[in-house]
Protein backbone atom coordinates (compact mmCIF):
# COMPACT_ATOMS: atom_id res chain seq x y z
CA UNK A 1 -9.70 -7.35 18.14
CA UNK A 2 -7.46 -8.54 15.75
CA UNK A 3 -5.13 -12.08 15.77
CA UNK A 4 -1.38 -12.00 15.82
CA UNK A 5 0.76 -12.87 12.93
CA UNK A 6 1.59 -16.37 12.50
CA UNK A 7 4.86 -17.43 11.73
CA UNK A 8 6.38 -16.56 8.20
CA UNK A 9 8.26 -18.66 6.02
CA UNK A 10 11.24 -16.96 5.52
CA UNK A 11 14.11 -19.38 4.64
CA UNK A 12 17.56 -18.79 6.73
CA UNK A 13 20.22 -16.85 4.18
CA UNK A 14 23.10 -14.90 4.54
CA UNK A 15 22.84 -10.73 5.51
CA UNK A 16 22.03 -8.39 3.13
CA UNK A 17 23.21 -5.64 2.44
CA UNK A 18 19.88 -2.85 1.72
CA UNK A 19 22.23 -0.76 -1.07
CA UNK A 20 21.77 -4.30 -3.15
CA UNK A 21 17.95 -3.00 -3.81
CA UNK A 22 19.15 0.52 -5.39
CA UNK A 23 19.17 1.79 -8.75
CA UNK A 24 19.33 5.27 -11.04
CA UNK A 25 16.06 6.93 -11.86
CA UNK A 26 15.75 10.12 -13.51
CA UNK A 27 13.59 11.86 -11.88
CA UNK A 28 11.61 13.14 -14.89
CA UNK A 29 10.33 9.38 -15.31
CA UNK A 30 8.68 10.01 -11.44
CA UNK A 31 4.76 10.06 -12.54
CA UNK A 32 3.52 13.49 -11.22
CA UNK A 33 0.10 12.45 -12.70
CA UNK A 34 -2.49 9.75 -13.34
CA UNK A 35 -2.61 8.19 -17.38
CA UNK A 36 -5.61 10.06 -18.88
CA UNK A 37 -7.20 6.86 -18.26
CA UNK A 38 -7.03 4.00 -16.14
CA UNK A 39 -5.93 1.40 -18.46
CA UNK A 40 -3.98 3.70 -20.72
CA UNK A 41 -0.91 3.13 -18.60
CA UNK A 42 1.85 1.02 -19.70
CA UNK A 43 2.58 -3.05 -18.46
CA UNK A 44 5.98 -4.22 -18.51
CA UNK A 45 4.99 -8.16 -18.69
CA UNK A 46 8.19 -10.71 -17.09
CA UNK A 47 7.45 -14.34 -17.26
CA UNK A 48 9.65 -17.18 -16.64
CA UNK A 49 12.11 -18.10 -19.68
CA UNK A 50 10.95 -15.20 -21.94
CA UNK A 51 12.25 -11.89 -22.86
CA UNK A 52 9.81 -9.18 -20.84
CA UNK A 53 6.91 -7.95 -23.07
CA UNK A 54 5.58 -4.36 -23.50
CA UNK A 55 2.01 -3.65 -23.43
CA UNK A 56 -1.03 -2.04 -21.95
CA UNK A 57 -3.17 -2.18 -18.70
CA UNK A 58 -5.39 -2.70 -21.25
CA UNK A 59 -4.14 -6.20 -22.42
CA UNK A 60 -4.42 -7.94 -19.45
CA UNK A 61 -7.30 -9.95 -19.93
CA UNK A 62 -5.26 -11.82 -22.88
CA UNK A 63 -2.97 -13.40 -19.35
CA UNK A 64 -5.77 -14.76 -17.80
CA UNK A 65 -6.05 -18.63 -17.34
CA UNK A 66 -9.70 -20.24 -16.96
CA UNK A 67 -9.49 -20.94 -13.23
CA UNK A 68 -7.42 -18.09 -11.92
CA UNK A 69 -8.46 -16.28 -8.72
CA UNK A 70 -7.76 -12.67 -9.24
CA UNK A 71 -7.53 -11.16 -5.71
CA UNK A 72 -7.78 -7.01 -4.75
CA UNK A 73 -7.51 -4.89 -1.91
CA UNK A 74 -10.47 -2.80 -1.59
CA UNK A 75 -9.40 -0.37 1.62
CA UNK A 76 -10.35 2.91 0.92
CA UNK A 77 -7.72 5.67 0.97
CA UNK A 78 -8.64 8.55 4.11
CA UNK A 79 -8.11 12.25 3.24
CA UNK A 80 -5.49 12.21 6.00
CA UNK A 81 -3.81 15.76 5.04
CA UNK A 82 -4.68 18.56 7.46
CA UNK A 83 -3.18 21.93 7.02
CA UNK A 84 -3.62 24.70 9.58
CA UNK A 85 -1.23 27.21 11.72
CA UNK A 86 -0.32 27.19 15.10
CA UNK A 87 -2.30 29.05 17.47
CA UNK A 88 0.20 31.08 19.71
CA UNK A 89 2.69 32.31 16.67
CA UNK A 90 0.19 31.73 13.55
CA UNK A 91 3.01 29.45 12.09
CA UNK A 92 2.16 26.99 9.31
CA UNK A 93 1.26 23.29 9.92
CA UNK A 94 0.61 20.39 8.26
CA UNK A 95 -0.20 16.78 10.03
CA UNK A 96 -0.67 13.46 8.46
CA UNK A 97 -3.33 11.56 10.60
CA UNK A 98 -1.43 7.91 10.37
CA UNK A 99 -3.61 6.04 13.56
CA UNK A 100 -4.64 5.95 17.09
CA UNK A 101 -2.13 5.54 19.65
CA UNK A 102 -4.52 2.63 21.12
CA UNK A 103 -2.62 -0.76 20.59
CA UNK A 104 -5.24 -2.94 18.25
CA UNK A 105 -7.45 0.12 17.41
CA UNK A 106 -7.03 0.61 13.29
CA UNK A 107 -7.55 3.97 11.88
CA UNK A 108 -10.92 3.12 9.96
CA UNK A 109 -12.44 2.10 13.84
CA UNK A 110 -11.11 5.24 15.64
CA UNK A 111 -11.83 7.69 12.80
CA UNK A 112 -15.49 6.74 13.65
CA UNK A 113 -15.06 7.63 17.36
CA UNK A 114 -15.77 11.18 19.30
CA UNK A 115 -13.00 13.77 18.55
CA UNK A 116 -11.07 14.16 21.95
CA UNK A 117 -11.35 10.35 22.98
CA UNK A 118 -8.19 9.14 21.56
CA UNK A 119 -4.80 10.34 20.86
CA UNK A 120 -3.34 10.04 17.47
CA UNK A 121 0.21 9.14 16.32
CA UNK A 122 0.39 12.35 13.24
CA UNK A 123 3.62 13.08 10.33
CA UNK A 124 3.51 16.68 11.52
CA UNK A 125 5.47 19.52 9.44
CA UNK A 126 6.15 22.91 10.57
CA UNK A 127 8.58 25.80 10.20
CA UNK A 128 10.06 26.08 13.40
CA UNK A 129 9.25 22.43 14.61
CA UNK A 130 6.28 21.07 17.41
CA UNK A 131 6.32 22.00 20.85
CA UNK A 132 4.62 19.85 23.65
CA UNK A 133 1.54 21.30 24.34
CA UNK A 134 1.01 23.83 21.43
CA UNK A 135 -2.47 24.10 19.93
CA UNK A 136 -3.13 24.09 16.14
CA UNK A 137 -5.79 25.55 14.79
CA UNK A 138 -6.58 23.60 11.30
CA UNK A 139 -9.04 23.83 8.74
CA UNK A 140 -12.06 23.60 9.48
CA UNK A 141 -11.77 24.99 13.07
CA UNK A 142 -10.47 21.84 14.57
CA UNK A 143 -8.15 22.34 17.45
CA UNK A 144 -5.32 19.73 18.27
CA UNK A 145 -3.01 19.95 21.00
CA UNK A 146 0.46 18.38 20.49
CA UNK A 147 1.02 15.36 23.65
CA UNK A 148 4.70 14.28 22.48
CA UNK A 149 7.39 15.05 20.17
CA UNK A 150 8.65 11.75 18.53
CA UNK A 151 11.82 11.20 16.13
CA UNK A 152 11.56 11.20 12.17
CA UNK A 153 8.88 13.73 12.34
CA UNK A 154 6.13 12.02 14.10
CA UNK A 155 3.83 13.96 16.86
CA UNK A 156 1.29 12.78 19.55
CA UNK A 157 -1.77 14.83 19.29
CA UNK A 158 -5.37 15.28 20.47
CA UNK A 159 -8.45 16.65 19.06
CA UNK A 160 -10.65 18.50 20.27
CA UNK A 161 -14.56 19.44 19.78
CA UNK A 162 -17.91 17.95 20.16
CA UNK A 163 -20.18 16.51 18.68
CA UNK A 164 -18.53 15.35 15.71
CA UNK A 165 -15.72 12.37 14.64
CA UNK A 166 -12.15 12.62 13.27
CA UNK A 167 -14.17 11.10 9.88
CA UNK A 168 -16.39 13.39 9.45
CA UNK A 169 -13.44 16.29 10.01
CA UNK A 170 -11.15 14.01 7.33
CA UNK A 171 -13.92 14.18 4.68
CA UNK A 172 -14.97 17.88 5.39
CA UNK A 173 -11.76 19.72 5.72
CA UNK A 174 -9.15 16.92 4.79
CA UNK A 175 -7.30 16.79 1.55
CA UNK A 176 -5.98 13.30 -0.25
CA UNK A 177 -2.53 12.00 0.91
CA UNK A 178 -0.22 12.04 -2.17
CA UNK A 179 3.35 10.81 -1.69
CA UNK A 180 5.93 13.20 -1.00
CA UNK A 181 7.72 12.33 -4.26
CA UNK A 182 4.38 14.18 -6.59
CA UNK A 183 5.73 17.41 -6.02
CA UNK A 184 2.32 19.27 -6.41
CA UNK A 185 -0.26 20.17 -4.49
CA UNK A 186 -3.72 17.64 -4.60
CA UNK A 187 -6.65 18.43 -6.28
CA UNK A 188 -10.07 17.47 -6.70
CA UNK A 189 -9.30 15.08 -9.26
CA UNK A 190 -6.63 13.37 -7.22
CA UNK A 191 -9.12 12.60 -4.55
CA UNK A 192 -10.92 10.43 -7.14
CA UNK A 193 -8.07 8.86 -9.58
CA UNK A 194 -6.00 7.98 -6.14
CA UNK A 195 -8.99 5.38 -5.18
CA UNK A 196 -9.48 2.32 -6.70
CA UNK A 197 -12.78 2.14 -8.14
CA UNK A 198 -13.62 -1.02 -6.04
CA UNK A 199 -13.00 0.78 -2.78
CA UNK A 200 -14.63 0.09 0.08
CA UNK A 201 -14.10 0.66 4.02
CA UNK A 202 -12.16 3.74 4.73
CA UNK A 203 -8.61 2.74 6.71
CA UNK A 204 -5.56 3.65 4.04
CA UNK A 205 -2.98 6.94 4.63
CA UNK A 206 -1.63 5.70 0.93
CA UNK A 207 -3.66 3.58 -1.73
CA UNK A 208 -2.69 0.49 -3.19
CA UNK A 209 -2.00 1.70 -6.31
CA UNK A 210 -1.86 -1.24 -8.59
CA UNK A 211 -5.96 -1.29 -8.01
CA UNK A 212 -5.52 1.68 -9.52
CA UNK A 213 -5.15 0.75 -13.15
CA UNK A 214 -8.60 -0.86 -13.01
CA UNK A 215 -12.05 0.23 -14.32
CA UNK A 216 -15.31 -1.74 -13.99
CA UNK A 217 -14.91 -2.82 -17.72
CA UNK A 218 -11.49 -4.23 -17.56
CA UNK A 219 -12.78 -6.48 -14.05
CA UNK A 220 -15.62 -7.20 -16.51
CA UNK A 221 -13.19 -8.40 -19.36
CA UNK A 222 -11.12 -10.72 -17.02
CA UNK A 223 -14.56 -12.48 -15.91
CA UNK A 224 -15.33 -12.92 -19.22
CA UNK A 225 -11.73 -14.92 -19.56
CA UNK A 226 -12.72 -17.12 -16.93
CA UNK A 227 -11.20 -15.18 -13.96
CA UNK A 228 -12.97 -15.10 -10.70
CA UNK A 229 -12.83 -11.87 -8.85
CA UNK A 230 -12.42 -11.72 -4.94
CA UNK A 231 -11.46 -8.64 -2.34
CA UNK A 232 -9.50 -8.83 0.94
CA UNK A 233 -8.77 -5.52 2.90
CA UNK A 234 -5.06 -4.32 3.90
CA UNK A 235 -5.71 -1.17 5.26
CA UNK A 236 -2.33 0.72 4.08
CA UNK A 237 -0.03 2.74 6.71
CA UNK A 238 3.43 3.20 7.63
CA UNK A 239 4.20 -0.71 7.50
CA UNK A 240 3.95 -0.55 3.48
CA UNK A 241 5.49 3.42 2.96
CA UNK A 242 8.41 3.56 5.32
CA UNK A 243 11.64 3.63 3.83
CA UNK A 244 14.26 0.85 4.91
CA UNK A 245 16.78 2.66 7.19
CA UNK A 246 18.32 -0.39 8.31
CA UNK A 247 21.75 -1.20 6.66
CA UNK A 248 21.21 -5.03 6.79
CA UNK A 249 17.75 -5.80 5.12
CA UNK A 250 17.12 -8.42 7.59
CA UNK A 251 17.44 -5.40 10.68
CA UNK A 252 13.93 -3.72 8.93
CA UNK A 253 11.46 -3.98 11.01
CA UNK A 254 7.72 -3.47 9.82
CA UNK A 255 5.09 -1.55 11.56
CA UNK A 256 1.75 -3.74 11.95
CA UNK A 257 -0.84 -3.02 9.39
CA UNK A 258 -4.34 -4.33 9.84
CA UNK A 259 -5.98 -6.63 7.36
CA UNK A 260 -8.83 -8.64 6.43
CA UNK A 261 -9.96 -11.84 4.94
CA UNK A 262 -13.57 -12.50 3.93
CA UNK A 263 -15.00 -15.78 4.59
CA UNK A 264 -16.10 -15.55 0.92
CA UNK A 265 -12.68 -14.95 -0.23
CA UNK A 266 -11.42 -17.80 1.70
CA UNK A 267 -13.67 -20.33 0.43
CA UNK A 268 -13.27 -18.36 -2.85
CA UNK A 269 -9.08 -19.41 -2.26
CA UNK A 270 -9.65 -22.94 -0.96
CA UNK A 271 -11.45 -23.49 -4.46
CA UNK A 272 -9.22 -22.19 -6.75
CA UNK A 273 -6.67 -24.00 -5.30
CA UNK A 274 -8.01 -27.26 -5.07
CA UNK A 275 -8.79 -26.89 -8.86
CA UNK A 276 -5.34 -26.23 -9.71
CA UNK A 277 -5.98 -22.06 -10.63
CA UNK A 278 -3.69 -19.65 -9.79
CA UNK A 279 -4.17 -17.13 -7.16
CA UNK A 280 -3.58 -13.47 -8.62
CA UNK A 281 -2.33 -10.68 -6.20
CA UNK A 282 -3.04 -7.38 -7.92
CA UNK A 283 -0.64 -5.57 -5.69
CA UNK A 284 1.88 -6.01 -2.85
CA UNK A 285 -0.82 -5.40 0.07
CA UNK A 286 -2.81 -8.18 -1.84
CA UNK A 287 0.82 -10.03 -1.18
CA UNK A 288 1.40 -9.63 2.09
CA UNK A 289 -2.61 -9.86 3.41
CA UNK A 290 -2.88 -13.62 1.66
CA UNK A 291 0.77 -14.21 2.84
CA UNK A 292 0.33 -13.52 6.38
CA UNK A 293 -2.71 -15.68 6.93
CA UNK A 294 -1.77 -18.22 4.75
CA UNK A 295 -0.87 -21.88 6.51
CA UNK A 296 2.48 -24.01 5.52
CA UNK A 297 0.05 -25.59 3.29
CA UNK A 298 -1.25 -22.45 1.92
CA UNK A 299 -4.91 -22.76 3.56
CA UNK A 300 -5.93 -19.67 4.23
CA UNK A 301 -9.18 -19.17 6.87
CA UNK A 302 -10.70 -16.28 7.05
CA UNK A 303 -10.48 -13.32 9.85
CA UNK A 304 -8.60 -10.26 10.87
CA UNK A 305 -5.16 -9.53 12.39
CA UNK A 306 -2.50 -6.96 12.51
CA UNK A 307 0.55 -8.15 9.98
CA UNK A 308 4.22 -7.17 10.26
CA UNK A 309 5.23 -8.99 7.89
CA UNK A 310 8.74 -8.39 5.69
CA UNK A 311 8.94 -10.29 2.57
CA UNK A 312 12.41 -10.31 1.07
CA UNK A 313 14.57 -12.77 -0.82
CA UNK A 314 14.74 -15.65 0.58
CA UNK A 315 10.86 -15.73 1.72
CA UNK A 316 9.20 -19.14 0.34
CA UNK A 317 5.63 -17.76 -1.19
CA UNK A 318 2.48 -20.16 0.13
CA UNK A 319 0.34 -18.70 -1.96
CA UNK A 320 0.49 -16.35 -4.54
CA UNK A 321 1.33 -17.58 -8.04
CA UNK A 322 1.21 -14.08 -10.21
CA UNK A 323 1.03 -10.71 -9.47
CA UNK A 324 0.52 -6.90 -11.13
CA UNK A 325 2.44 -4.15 -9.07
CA UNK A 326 3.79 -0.83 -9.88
CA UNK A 327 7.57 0.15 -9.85
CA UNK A 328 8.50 1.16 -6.91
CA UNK A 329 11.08 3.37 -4.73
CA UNK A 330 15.06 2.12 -4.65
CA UNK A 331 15.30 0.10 -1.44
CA UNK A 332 12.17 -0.15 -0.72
CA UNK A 333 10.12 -3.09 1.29
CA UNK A 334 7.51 -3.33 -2.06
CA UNK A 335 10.98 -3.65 -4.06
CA UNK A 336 12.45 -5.61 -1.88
CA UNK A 337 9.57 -8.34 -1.90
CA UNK A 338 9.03 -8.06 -5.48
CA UNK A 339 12.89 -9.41 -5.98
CA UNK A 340 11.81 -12.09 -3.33
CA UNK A 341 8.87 -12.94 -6.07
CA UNK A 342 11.22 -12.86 -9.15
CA UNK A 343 14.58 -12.60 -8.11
CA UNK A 344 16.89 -9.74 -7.01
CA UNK A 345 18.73 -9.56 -10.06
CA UNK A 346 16.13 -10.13 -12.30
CA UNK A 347 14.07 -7.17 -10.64
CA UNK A 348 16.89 -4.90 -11.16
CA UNK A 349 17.45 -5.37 -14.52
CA UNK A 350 13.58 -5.46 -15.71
CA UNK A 351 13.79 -2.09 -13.67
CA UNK A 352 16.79 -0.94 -15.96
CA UNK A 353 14.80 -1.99 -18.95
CA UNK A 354 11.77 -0.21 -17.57
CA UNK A 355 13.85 3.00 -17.41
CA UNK A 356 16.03 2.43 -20.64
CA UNK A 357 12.36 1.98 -22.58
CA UNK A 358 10.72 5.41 -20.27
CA UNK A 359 8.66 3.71 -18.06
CA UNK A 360 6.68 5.98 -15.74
CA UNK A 361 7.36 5.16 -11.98
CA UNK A 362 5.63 4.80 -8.49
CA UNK A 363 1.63 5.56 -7.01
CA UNK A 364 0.62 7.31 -10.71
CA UNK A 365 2.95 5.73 -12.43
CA UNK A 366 3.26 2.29 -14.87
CA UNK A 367 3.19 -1.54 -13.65
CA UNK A 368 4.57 -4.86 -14.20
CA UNK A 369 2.90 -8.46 -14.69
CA UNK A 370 4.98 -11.23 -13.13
CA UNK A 371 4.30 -14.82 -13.27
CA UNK A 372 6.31 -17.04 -10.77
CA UNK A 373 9.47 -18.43 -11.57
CA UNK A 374 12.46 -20.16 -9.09
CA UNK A 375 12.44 -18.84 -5.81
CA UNK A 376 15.30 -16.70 -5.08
C-alpha cells in the first residue's frame, strides 16, 4: 500500500495559457534511433549567467562538484506491446498493457499475479474499433476479453489462461513500448538500448530516458569526481506521457504514478544536504519522485506512494539543485516542468538554439544539463 501525496509547493500565479509551451520542430530532427553509443549523444549544457555550451554525454564528469548526490531512476521498462487479431472477424489488434484497474495495485505487483485475476486498463488499436465483450486472440495464444470501451482509446480487458502471469506473457510474447512518434517497428536491439543499464524492478510502459545516456564507465567516471551515486524508483505510466489537453496549464490533471524511495537513498539525501552538495536529478521522474516526498524543508524519508504531481512555473523546487533531461514534446508536462526549473522563456529559446544547431529530440534523442538559476 502506498501513501498519498503530500502537499506541493506550487506558488499562486496567474492562468496559463498551454500554447505558451509550443514551438517548431522539424520533424527530421525527431530521433528514430539510439546514438551508436550511449555517451556519443550530444549535451546542450545551460547554466546560470553563461551562454549554453555544446558538448558530449561524454563530458559530464568535468560538471561534477565533490559532494554532489547524483540521483537515478532505476524502474525497468515492461514489454507492454501485444499484437494479435480479434477472434470473431480475424481483425488486427494491438493493446498497450498500462495497469490494473485495482486502485493502489502498480503494474510491476499485478504483472506478477495469475492471468484472469485482475482487469487491466489497455491503449487498444484496431481497424474497426473494440466492442464490449469481443475476444482477442494475441500472440502467444493469450485470450483477452474486452470489459469496457473508454474515451481516447483506452479499453478494459481481461486475460485469460492458467497457470501462468501477465509477466511471464509480457516477456514471452511482448514487444518493447516505443513512443508513437519513432515511426518504426521495435526490434531486438530496442528492447536493450530503451533500458537503462542500471535497471531494476520491472513497472515502466515508457523508460526514463535520460538514464539512458549512461554506461557503467561513465557512473564510474563521476565517482571518480567525487559524485555519490544513489537510485529511487518512479515506475513510468500515463502520468509522465500524456499530452496536456487542457487549455489552461493549471486545468492538467496528472494520473498517479507509483514511486519509491530507499531508506539508503534517503539517508544518502539527508547527507548530501547537510554537507552543502547538490542533489542531481538525472531525469524528470528523478524530479518529480524526490519532489513529491520531499518536506517544506526538503527532508525527504524514505517509503512509497502514488504521486500526481504537476510541476510547472511557478512550482518552488525543495530539492533538486541540477538536472540532465532530454528535449521533450511541445506542451508537454516534462517541458512544462523543465521551464518551471529554468524558466519558460529561457527553455524556449535553449530549445530554438537546440534546433537552430540540429539537436536530435525526445526518448532516443539528445539532452540538456541545467544548473539552477531564479525561480520562475
Amino acid at each position: 500500500m502506498v501513501a498519498p501525496l503530500a502537499a506541493d509547493a506550487l506558488c499562486l500565479l496567474p492562468p496559463m495559457d498551454t500554447q505558451a509551451f509550443s514551438f517548431e520542430l522539424p520533424a527530421s530532427q525527431i530521433a528514430q534511433h539510439p546514438p551508436r553509443c550511449r555517451e556519443e549523444a550530444r549535451l546542450c549544457c545551460i547554466r546560470p549567467g553563461q551562454p549554453p555550451l555544446h558538448r558530449r554525454i561524454s563530458s559530464l564528469p568535468e560538471y561534477v562538484r565533490p559532494g554532489d548526490l547524483w540521483v537515478f531512476n532505476n524502474t525497468k521498462v515492461v514489454k507492454a506491446r501485444l499484437l494479435g487479431r480479434k477472434l470473431k472477424t480475424g481483425g488486427r489488434v494491438e493493446l498497450l498493457v498500462v495497469a490494473p484497474t485495482q486502485e493502489g495495485l502498480a503494474l510491476g505487483e499485478g504483472l506478477l499475479q495469475p492471468l484472469g485475476s485482475l482487469a487491466w486498463r489497455c491503449l487498444g488499436r484496431a481497424g474497426k474499433g473494440f466492442k464490449p465483450g469481443e475476444v482477442l486472440v494475441l500472440d502467444g495464444g493469450v485470450r483477452a476479453e474486452v470489459l469496457s470501451r473508454e474515451e481516447e482509446g483506452f479499453l478494459t480487458v481481461r486475460f485469460e489462461g492458467a497457470g501462468a502471469t501477465l509477466a511471464q506473457v509480457l516477456e514471452a510474447s511482448g514487444h518493447t513500448p516505443l513512443p508513437p512518434y519513432i515511426d518504426r517497428a521495435a526490434t531486438e536491439e530496442d528492447a536493450r538500448r530503451y533500458q537503462t543499464v542500471f535497471a531494476k524492478a520491472e513497472g515502466s510502459i515508457a523508460a526514463p530516458t535520460a538514464g539512458l545516456h549512461f554506461t557503467p564507465a561513465l557512473m564510474e567516471a563521476l565517482r571518480a569526481r567525487g559524485a555519490r551515486l544513489a537510485f529511487v524508483r518512479l515506475d513510468v505510466g500515463l502520468g509522465t506521457f500524456l499530452p496536456v489537453r487542457a487549455a489552461r496549464v493549471e486545468e492538467h490533471r496528472m494520473h498517479e504514478e507509483s514511486c519509491w524511495v530507499p531508506e539508503e537513498t534517503a539517508q544518502a539525501l539527508s547527507e548530501a544536504r547537510a554537507a552543502g552538495g547538490r542533489v542531481v536529478a538525472v531525469g524528470t521522474t528523478v524530479v518529480r519522485c524526490l519532489e513529491s516526498f520531499a518536506d517544506e524543508a526538503g527532508h525527504v524519508e524514505a517509503g512509497c506512494r502514488r504521486t500526481d504531481m504537476f510541476i510547472f512555473p511557478g512550482y518552488r523546487f525543495r530539492l533538486v539543485q541540477a538536472m540532465l533531461t532530454n528535449f521533450h514534446l511541445p506542451g508537454s508536462t516534462l517541458l512544462m516542468l523543465v521551464a518551471a526549473f529554468l524558466g519558460r522563456e529561457e527553455t524556449l529559446a535553449a530549445y530554438r538554439e537546440a534546433v537552430a544547431e540540429g539537436y536530435r529530440f525526445y526518448s532516443f534523442g539528445d539532452a540538456m544539463w541545467l544548473e539552477k538559476g531564479r525561480v520562475p
